[in-house]
N, C-alpha and C. Protein backbone atom coordinates (compact mmCIF):
# COMPACT_ATOMS: atom_id res chain seq x y z
N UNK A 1 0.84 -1.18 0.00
CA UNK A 1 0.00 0.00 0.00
C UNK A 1 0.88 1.24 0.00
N UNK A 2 0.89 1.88 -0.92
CA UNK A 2 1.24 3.60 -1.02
C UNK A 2 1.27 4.67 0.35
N UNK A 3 2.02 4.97 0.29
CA UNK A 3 1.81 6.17 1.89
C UNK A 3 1.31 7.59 1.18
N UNK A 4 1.25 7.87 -0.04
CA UNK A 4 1.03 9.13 -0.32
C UNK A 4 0.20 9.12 -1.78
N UNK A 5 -0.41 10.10 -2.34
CA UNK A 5 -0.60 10.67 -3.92
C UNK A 5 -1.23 11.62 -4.01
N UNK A 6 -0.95 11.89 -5.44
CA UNK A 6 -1.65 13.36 -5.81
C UNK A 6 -2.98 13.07 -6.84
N UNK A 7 -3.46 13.79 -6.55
CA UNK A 7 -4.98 13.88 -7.66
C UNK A 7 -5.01 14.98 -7.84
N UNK A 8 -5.93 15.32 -9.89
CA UNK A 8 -6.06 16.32 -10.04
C UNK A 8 -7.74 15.94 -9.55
N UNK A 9 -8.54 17.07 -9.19
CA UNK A 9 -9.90 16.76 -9.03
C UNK A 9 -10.54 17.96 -9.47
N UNK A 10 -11.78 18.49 -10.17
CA UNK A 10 -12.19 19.59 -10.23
C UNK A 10 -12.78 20.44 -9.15
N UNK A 11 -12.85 21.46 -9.16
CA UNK A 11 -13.25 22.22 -7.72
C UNK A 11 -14.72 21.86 -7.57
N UNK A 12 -15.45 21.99 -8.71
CA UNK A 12 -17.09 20.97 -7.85
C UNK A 12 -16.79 19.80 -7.75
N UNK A 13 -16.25 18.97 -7.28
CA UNK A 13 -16.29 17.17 -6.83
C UNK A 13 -15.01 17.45 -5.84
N UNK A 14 -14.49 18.88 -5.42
CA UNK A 14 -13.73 18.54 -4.05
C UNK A 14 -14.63 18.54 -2.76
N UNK A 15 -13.93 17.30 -1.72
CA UNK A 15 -15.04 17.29 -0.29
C UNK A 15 -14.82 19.34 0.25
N UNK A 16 -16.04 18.92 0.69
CA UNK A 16 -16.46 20.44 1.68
C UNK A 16 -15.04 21.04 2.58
N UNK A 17 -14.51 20.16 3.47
CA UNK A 17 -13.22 20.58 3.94
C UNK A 17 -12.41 20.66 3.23
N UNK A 18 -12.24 20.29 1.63
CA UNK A 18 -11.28 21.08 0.86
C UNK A 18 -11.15 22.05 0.81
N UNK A 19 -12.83 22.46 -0.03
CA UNK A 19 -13.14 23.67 -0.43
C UNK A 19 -13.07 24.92 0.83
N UNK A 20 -13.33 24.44 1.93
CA UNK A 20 -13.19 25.50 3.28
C UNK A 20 -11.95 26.00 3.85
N UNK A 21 -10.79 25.00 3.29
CA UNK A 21 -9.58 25.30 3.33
C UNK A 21 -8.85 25.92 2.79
N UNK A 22 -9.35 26.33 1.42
CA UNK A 22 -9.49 26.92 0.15
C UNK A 22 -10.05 27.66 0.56
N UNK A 23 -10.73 28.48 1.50
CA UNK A 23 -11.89 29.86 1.18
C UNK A 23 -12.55 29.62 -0.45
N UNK A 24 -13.12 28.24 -0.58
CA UNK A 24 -14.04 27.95 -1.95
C UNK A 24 -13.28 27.87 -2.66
N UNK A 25 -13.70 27.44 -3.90
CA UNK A 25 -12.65 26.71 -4.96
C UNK A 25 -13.75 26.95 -6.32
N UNK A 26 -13.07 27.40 -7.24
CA UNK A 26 -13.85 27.99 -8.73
C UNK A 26 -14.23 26.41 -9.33
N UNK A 27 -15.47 26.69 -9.78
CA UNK A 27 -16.21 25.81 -10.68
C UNK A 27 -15.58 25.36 -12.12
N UNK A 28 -14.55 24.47 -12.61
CA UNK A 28 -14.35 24.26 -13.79
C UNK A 28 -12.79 24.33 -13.32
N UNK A 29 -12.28 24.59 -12.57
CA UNK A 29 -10.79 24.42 -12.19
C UNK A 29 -10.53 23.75 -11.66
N UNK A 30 -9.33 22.92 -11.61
CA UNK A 30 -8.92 21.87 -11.91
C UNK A 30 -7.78 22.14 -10.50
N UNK A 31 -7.69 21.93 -9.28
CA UNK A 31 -6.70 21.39 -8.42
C UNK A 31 -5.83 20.13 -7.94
N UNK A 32 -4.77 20.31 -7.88
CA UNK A 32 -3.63 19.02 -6.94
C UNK A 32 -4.04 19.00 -5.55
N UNK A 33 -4.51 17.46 -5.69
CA UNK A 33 -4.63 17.23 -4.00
C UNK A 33 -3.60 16.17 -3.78
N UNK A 34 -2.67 16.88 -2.93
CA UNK A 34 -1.70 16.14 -1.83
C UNK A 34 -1.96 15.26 -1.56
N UNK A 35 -2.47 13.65 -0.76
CA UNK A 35 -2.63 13.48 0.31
C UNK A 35 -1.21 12.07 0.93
N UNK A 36 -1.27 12.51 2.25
CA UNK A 36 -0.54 11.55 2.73
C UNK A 36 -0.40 10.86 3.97
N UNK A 37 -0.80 9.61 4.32
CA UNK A 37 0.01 9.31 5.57
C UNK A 37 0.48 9.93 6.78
N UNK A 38 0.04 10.21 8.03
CA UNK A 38 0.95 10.84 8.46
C UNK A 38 1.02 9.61 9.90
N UNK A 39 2.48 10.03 10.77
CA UNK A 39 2.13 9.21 11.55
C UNK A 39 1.74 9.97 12.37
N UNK A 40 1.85 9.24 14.15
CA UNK A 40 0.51 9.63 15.16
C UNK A 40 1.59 10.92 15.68
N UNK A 41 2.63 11.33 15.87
CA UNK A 41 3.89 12.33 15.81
C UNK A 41 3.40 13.42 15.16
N UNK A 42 3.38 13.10 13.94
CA UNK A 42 3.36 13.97 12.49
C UNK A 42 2.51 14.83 12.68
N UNK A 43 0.65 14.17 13.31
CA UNK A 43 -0.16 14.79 12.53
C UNK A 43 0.01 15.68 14.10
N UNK A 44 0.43 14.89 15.17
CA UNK A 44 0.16 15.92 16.25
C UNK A 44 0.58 17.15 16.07
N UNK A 45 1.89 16.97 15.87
CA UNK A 45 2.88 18.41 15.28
C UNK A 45 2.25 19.18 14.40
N UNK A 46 1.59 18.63 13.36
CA UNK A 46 0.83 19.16 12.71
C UNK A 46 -0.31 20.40 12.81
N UNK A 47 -0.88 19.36 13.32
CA UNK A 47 -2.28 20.40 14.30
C UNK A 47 -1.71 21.21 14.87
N UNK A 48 -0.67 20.78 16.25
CA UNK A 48 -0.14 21.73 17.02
C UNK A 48 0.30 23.25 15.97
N UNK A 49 1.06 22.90 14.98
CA UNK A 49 1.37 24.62 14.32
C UNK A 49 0.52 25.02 13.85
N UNK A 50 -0.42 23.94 13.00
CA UNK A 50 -1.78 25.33 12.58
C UNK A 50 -2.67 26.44 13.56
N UNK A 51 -3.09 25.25 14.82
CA UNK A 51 -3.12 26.01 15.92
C UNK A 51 -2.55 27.21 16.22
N UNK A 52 -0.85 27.32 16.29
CA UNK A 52 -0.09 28.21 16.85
C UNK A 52 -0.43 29.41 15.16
N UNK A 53 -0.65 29.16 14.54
CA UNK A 53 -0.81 29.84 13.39
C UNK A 53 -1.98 30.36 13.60
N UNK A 54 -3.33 29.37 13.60
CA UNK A 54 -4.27 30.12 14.00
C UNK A 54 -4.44 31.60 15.27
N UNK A 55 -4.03 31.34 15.79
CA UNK A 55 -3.28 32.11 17.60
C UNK A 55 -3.10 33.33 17.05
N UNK A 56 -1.82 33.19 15.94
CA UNK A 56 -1.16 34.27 15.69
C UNK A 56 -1.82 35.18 14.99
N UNK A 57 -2.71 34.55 13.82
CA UNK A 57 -3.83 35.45 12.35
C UNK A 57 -5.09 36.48 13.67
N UNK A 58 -5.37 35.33 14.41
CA UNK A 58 -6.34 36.14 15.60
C UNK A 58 -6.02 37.50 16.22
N UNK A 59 -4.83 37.02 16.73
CA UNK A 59 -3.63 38.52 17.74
C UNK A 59 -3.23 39.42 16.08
N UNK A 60 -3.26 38.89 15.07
CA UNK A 60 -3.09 39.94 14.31
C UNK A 60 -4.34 40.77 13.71
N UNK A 61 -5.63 40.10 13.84
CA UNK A 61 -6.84 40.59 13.13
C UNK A 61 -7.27 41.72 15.18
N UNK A 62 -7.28 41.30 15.61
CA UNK A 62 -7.35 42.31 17.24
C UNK A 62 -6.18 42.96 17.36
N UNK A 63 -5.28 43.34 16.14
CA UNK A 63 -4.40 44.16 16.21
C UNK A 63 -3.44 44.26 17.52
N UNK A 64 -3.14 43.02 18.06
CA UNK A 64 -2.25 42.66 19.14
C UNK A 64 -0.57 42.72 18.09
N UNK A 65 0.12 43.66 18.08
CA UNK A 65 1.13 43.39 17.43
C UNK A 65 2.20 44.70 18.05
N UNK A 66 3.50 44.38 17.19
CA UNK A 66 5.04 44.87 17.56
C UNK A 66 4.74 46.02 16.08
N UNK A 67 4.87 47.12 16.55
CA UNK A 67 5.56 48.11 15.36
C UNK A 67 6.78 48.01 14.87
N UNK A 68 7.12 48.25 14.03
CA UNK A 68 8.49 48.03 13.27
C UNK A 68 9.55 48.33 14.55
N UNK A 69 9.90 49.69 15.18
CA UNK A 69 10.70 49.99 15.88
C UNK A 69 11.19 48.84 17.31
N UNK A 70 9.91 48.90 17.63
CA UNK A 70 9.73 47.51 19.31
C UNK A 70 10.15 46.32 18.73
N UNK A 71 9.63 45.82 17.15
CA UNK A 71 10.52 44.85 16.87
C UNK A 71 11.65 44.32 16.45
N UNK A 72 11.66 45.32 15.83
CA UNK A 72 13.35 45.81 15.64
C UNK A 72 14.61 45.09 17.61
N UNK A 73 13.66 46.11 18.28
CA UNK A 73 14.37 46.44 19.80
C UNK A 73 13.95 44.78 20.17
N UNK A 74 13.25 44.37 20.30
CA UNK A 74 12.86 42.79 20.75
C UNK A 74 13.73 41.78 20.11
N UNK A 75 13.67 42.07 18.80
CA UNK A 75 14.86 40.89 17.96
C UNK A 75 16.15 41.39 18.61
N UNK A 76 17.06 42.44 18.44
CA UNK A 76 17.89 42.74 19.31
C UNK A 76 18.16 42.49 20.63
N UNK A 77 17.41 42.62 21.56
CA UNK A 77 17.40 41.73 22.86
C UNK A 77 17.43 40.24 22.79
N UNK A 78 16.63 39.61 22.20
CA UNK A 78 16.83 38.41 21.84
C UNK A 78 18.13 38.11 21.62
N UNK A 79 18.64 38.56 20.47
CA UNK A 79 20.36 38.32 20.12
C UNK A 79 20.90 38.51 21.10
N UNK A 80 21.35 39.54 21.84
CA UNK A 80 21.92 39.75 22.58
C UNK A 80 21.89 38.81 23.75
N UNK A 81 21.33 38.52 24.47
CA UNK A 81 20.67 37.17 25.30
C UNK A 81 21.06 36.20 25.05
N UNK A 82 20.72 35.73 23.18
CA UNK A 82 21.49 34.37 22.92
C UNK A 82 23.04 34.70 23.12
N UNK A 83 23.40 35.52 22.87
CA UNK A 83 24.94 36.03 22.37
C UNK A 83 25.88 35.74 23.54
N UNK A 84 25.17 36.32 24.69
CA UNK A 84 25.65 36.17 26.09
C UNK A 84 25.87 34.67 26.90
N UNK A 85 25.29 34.02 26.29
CA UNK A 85 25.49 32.70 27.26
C UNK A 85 26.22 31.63 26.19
């Protein structure tokens, strides 16, 4: 048995969680679907960063964020910190 393949499929005959992953998918176009295997590791890690991704799009749409200057000064501290030990 195969651990992985690709399909082309048209965007009406992709499942619903394709298309939602997609923000919808055009009628008459033609997409590559991935799919593969993952193990019980993989997919955890997996989830785990979309999660941390999700986290981040949120704190950025509530405008929780670093202006250029603070991040600038934050990456710099950082270095410096690593630099030191």
């Amino acid at each position: 048995m195969r651990n992985s393949a690709t399909l082309a499929i048209q965007g009406e005959r992709l499942p619903p969680e394709f298309s939602a992953a997609l923000e919808g998918s055009e009628a008459g176009a033609v997409y590559a679907v991935h799919i593969q295997k993952l193990s019980i590791e993989d997919a955890a890690e997996f989830l785990e960063t979309r999660a941390k991704i999700q986290e981040g799009i949120a704190a950025l749409e509530a405008g929780d964020f670093l202006g250029d200057d603070e991040a600038f000064a934050e990456i710099e501290r950082l270095i410096a910190i690593k630099a030191a030990k």
